[in-house]
PDB file of N, CA and C in Angstrom:
ATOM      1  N   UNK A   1      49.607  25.795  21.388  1.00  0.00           N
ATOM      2  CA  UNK A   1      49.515  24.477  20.770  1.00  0.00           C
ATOM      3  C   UNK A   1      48.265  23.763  21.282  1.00  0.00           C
ATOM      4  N   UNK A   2      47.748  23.087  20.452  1.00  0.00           N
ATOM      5  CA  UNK A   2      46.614  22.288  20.558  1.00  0.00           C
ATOM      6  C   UNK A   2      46.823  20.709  21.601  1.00  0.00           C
ATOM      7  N   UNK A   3      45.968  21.011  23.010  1.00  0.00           N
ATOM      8  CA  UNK A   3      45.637  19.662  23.934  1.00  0.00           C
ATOM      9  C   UNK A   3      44.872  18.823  23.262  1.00  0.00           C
ATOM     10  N   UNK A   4      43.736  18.749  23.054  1.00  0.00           N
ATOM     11  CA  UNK A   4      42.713  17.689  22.267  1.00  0.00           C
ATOM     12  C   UNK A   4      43.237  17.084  21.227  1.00  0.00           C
ATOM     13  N   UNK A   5      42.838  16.145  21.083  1.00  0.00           N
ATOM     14  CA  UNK A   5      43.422  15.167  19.864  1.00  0.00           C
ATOM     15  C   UNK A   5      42.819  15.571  18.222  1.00  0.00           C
ATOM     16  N   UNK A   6      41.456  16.127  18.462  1.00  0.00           N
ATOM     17  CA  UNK A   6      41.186  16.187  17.247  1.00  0.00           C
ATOM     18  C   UNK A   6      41.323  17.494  16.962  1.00  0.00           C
ATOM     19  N   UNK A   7      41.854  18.396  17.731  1.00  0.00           N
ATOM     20  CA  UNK A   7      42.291  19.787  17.502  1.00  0.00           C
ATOM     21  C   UNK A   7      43.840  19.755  16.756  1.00  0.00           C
ATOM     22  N   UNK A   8      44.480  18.609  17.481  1.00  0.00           N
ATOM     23  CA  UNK A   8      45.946  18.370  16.642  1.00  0.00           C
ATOM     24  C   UNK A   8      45.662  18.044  15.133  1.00  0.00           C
ATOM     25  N   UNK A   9      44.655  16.461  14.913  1.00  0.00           N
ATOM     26  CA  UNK A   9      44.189  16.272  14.051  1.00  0.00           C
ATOM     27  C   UNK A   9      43.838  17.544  13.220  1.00  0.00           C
ATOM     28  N   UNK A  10      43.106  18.320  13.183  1.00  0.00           N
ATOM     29  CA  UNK A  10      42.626  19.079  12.132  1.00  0.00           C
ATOM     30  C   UNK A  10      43.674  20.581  11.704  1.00  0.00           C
ATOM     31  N   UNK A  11      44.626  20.594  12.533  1.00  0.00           N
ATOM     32  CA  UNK A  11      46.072  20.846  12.413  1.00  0.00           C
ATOM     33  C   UNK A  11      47.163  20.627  11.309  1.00  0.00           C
ATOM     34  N   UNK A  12      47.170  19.078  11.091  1.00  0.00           N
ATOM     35  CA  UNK A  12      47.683  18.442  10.518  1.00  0.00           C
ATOM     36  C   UNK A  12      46.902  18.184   9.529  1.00  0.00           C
ATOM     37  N   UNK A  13      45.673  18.504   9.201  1.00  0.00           N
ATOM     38  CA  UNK A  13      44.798  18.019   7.922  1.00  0.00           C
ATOM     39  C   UNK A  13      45.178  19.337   7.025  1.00  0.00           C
ATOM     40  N   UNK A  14      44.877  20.665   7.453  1.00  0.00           N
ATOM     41  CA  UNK A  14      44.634  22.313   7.420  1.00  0.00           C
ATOM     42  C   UNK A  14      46.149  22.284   6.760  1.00  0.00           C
ATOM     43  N   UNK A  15      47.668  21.537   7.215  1.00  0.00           N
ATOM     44  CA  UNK A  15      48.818  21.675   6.599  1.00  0.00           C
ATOM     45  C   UNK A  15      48.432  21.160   5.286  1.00  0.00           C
ATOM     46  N   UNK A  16      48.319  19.776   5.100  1.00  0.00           N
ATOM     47  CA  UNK A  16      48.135  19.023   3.792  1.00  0.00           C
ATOM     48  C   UNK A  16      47.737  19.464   3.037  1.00  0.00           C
ATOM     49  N   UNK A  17      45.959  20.089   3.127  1.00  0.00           N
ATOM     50  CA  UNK A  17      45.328  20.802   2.198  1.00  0.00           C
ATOM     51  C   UNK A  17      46.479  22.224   1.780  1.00  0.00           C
ATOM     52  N   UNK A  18      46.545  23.248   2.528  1.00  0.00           N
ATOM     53  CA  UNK A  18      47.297  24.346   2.461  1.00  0.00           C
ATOM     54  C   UNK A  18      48.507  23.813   1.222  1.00  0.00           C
ATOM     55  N   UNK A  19      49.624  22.737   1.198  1.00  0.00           N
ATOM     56  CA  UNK A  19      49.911  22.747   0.751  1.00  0.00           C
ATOM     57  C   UNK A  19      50.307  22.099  -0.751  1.00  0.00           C
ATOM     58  N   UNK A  20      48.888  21.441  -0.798  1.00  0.00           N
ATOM     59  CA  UNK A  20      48.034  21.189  -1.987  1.00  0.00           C
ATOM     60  C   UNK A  20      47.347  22.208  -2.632  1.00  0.00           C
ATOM     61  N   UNK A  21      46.922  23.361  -1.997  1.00  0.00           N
ATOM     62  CA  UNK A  21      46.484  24.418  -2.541  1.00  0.00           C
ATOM     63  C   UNK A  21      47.430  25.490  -3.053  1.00  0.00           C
ATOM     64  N   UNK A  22      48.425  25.704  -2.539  1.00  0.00           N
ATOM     65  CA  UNK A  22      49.764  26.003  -3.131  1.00  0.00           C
ATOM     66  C   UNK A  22      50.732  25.474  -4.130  1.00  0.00           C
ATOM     67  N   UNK A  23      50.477  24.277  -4.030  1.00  0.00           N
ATOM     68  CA  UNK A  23      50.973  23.656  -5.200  1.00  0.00           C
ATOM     69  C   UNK A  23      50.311  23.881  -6.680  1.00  0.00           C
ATOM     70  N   UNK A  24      48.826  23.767  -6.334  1.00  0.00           N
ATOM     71  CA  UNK A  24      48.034  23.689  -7.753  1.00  0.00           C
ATOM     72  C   UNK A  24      48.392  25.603  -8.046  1.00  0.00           C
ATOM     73  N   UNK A  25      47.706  25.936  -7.088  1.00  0.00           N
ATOM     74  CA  UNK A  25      47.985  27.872  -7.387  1.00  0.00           C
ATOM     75  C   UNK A  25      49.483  28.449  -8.356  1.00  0.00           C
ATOM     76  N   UNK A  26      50.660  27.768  -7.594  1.00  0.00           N
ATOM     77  CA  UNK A  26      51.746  27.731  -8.547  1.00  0.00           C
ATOM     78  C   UNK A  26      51.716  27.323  -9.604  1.00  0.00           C
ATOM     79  N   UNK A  27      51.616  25.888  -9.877  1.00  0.00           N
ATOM     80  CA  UNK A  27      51.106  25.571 -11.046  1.00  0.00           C
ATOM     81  C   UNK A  27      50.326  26.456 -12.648  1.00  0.00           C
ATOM     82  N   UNK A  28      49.021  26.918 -11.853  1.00  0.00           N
ATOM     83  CA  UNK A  28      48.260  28.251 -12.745  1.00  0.00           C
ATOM     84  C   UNK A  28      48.970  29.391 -12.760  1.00  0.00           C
ATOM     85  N   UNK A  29      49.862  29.778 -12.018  1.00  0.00           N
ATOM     86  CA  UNK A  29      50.435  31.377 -12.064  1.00  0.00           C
ATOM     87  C   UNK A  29      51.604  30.604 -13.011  1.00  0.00           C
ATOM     88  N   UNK A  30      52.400  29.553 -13.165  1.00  0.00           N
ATOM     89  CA  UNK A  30      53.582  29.300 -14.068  1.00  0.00           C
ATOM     90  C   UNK A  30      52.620  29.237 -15.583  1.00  0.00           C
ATOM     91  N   UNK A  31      51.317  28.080 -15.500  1.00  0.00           N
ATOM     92  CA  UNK A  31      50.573  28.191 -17.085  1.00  0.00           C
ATOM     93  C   UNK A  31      50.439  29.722 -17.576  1.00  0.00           C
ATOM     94  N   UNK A  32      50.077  30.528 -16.897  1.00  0.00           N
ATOM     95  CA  UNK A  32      49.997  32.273 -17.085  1.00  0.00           C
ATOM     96  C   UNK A  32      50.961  32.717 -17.540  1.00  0.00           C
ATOM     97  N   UNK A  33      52.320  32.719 -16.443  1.00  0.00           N
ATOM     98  CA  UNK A  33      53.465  32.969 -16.900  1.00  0.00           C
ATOM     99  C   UNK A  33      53.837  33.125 -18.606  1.00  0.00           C
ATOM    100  N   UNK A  34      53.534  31.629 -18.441  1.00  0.00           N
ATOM    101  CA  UNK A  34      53.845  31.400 -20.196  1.00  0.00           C
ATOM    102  C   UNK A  34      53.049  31.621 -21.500  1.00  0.00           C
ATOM    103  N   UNK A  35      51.447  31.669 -21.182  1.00  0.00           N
ATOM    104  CA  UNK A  35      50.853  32.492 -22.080  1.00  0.00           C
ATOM    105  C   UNK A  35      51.528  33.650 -22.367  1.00  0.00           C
ATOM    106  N   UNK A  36      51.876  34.436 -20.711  1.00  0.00           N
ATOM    107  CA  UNK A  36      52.228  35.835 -21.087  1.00  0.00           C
ATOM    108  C   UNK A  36      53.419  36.189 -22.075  1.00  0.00           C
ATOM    109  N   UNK A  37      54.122  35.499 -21.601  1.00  0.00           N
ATOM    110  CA  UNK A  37      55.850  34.967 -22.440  1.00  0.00           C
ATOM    111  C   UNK A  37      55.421  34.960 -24.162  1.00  0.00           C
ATOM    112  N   UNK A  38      54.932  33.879 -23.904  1.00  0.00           N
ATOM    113  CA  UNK A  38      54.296  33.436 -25.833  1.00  0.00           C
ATOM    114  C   UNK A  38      53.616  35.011 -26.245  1.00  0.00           C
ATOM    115  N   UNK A  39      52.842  35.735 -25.513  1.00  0.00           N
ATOM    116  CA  UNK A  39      52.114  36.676 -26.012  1.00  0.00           C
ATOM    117  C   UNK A  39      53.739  37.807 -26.367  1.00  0.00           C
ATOM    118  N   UNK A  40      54.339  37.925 -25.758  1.00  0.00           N
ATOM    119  CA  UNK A  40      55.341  39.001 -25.638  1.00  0.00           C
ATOM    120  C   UNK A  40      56.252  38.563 -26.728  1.00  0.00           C
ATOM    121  N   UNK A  41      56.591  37.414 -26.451  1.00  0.00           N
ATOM    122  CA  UNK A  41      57.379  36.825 -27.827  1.00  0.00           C
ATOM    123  C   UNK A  41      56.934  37.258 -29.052  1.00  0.00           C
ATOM    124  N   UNK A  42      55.484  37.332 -29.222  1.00  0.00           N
ATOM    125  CA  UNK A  42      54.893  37.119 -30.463  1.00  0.00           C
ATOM    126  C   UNK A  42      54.771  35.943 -30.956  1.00  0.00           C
ATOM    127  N   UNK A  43      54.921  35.207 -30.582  1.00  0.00           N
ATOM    128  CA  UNK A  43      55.164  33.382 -31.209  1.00  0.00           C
ATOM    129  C   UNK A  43      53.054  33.081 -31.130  1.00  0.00           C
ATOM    130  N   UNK A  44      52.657  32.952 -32.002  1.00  0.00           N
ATOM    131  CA  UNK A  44      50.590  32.998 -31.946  1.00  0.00           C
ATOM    132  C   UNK A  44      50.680  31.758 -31.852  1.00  0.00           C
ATOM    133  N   UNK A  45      51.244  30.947 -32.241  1.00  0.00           N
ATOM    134  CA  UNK A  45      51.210  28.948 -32.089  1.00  0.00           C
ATOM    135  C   UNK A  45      51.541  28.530 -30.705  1.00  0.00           C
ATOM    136  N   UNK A  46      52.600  29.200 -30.121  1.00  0.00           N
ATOM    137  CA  UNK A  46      52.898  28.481 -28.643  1.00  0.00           C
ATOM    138  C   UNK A  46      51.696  29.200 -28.115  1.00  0.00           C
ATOM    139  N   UNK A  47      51.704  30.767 -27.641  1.00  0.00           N
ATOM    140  CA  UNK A  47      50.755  31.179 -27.246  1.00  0.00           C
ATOM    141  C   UNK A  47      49.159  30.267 -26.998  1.00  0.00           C
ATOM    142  N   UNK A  48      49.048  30.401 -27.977  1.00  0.00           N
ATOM    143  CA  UNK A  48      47.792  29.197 -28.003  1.00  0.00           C
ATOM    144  C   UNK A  48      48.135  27.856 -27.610  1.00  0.00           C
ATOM    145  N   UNK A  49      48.920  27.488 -27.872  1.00  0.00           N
ATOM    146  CA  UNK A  49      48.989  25.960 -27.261  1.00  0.00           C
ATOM    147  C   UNK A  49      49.440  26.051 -25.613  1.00  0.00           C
ATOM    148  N   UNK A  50      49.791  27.274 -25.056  1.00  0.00           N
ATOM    149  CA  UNK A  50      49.918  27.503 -23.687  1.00  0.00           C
ATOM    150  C   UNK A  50      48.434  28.580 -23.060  1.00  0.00           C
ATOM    151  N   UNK A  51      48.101  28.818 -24.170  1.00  0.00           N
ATOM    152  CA  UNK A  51      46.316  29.224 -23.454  1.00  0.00           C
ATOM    153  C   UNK A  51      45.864  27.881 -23.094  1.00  0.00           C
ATOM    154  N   UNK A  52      45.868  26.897 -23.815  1.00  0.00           N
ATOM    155  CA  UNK A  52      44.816  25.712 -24.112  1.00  0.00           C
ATOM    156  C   UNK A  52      45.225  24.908 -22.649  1.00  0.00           C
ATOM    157  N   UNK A  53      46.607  24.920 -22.848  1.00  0.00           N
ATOM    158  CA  UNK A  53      47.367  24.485 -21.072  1.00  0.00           C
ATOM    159  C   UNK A  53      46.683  25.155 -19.617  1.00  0.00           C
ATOM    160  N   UNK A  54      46.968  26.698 -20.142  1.00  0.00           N
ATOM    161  CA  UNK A  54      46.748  27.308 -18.799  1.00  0.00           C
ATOM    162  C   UNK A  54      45.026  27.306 -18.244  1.00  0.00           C
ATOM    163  N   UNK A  55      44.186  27.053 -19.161  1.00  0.00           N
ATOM    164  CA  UNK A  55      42.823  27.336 -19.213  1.00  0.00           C
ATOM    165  C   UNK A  55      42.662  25.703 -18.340  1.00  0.00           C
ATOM    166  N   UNK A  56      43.606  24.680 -18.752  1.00  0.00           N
ATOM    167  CA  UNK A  56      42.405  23.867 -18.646  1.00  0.00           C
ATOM    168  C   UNK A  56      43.164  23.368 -16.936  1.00  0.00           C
ATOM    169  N   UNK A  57      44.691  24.006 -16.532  1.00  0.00           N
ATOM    170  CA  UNK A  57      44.918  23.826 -15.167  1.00  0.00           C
ATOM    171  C   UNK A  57      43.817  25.012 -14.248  1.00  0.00           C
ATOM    172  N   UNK A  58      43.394  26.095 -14.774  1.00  0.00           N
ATOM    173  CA  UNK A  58      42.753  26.911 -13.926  1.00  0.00           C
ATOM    174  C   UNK A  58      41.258  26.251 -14.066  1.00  0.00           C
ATOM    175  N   UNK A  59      40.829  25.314 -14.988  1.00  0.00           N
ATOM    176  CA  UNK A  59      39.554  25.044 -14.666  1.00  0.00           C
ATOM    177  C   UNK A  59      39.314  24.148 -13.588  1.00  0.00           C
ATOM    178  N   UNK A  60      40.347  23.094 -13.545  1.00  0.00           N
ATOM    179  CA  UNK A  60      40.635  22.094 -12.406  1.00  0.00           C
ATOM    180  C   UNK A  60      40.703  22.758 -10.937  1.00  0.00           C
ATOM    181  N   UNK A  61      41.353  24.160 -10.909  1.00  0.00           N
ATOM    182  CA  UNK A  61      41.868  24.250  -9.670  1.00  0.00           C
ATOM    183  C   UNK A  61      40.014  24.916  -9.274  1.00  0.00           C
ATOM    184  N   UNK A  62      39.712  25.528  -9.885  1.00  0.00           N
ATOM    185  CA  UNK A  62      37.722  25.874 -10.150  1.00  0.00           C
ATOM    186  C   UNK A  62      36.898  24.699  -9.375  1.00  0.00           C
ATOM    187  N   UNK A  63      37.873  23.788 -10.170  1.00  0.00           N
ATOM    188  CA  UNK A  63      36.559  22.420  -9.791  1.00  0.00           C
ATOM    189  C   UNK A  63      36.907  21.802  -8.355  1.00  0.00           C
ATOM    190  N   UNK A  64      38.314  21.989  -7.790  1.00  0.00           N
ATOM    191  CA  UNK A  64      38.358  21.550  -6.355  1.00  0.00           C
ATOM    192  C   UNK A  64      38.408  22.855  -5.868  1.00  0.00           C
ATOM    193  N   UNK A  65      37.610  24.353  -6.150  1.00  0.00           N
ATOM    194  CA  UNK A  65      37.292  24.914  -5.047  1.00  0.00           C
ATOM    195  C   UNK A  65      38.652  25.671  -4.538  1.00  0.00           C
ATOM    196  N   UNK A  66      39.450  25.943  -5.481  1.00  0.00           N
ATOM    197  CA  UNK A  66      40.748  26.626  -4.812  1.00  0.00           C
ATOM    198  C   UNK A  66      40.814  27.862  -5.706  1.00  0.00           C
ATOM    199  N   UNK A  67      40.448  27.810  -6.793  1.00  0.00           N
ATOM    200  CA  UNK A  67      39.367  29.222  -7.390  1.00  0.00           C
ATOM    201  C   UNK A  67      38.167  29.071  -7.170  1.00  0.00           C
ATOM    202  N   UNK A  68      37.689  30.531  -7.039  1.00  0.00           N
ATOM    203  CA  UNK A  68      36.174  30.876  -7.015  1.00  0.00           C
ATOM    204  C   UNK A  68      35.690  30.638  -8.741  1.00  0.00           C
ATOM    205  N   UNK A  69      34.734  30.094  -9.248  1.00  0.00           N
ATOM    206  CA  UNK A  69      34.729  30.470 -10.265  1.00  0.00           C
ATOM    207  C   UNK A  69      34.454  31.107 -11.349  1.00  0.00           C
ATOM    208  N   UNK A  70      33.990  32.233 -10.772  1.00  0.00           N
ATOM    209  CA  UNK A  70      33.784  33.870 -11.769  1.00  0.00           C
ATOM    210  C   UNK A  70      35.573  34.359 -11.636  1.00  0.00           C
ATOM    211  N   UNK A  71      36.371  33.768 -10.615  1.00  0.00           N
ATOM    212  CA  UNK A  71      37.822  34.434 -11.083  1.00  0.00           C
ATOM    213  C   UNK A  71      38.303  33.139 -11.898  1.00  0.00           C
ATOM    214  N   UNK A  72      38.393  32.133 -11.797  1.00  0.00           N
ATOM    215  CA  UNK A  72      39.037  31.147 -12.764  1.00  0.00           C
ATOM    216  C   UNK A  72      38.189  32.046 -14.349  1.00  0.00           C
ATOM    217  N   UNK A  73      37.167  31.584 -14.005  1.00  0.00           N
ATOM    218  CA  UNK A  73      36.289  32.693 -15.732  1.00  0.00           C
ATOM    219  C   UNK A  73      37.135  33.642 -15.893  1.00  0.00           C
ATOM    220  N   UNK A  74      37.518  34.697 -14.883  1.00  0.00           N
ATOM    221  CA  UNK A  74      37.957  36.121 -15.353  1.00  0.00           C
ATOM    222  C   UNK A  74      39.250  36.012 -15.630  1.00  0.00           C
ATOM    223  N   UNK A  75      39.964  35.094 -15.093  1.00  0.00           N
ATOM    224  CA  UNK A  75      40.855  34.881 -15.495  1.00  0.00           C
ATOM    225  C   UNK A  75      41.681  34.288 -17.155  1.00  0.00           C
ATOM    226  N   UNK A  76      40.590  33.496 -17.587  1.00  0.00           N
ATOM    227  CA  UNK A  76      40.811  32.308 -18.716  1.00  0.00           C
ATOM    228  C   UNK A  76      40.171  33.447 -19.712  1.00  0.00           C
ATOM    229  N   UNK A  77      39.406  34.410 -19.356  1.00  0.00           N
ATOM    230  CA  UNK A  77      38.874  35.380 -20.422  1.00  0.00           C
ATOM    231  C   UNK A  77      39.782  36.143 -21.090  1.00  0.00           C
ATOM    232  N   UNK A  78      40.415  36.884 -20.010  1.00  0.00           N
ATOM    233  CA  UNK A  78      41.516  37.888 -20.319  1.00  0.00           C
ATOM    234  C   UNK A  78      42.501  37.140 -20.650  1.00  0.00           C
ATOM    235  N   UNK A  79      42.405  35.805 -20.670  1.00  0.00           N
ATOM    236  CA  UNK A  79      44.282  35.342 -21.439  1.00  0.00           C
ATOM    237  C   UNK A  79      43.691  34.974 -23.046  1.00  0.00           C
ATOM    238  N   UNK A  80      42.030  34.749 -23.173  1.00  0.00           N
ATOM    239  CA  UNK A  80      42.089  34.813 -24.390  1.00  0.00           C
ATOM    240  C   UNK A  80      41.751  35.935 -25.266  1.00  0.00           C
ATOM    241  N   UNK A  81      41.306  37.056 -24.696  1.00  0.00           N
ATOM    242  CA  UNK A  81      41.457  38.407 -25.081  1.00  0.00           C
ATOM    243  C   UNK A  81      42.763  38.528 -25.677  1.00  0.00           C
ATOM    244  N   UNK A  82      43.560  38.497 -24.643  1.00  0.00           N
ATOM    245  CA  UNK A  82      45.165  39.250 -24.753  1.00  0.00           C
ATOM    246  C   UNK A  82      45.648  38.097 -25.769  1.00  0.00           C
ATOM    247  N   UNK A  83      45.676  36.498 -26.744  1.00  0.00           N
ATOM    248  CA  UNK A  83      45.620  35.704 -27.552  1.00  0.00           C
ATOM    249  C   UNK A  83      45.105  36.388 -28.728  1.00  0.00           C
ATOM    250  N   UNK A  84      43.963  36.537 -28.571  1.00  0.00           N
ATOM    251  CA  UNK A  84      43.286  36.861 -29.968  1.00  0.00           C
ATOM    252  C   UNK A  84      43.449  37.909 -30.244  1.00  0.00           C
ATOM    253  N   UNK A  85      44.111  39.044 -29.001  1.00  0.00           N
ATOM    254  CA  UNK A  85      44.655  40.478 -29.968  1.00  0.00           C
ATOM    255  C   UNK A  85      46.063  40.514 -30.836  1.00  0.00           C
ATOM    256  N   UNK A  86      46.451  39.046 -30.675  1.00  0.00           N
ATOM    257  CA  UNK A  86      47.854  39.139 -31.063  1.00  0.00           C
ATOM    258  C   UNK A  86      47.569  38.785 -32.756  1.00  0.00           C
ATOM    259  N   UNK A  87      45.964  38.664 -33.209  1.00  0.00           N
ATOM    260  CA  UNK A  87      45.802  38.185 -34.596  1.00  0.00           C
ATOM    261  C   UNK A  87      46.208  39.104 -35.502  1.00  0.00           C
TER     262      UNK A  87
END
């Protein structure tokens, strides 16, 4: 365990973030989830209206740095690949 004060401090910062970064990460793996769902269903209207969802929580999590963003890209690519093969 941490003596120094700002060693506790940055302890307690490292939790917060961590579980802000877990939160949003869940978040994008449930928007996925449900593309995938809509894709399997066959349903092309939800599908898309849960691409348009999942794309735009993985661009956010991009923009605070909790995706890299060539994987948020690689990611939002292949869900609209696997969308537009369902035409």
């Amino acid at each position: 365990m941490a003596n120094i004060k700002s060693a506790k401090k940055r302890i307690s910062v490292i939790e917060k973030k961590t579980l802000r970064n877990k939160m949003i990460k869940s978040r994008v793996k449930t928007a996925i989830k449900k593309v995938d769902a809509a894709i399997a269903a066959g349903d092309k209207e939800a599908a898309a209206a849960a691409l348009l969802a999942a794309t735009s929580e993985i661009s956010k999590a991009a923009s605070k740095g909790i995706y890299h963003k060539n994987t948020a890209s690689r990611k939002i690519s292949r869900m609209n690949l696997a969308v537009n093969k369902m035409a």
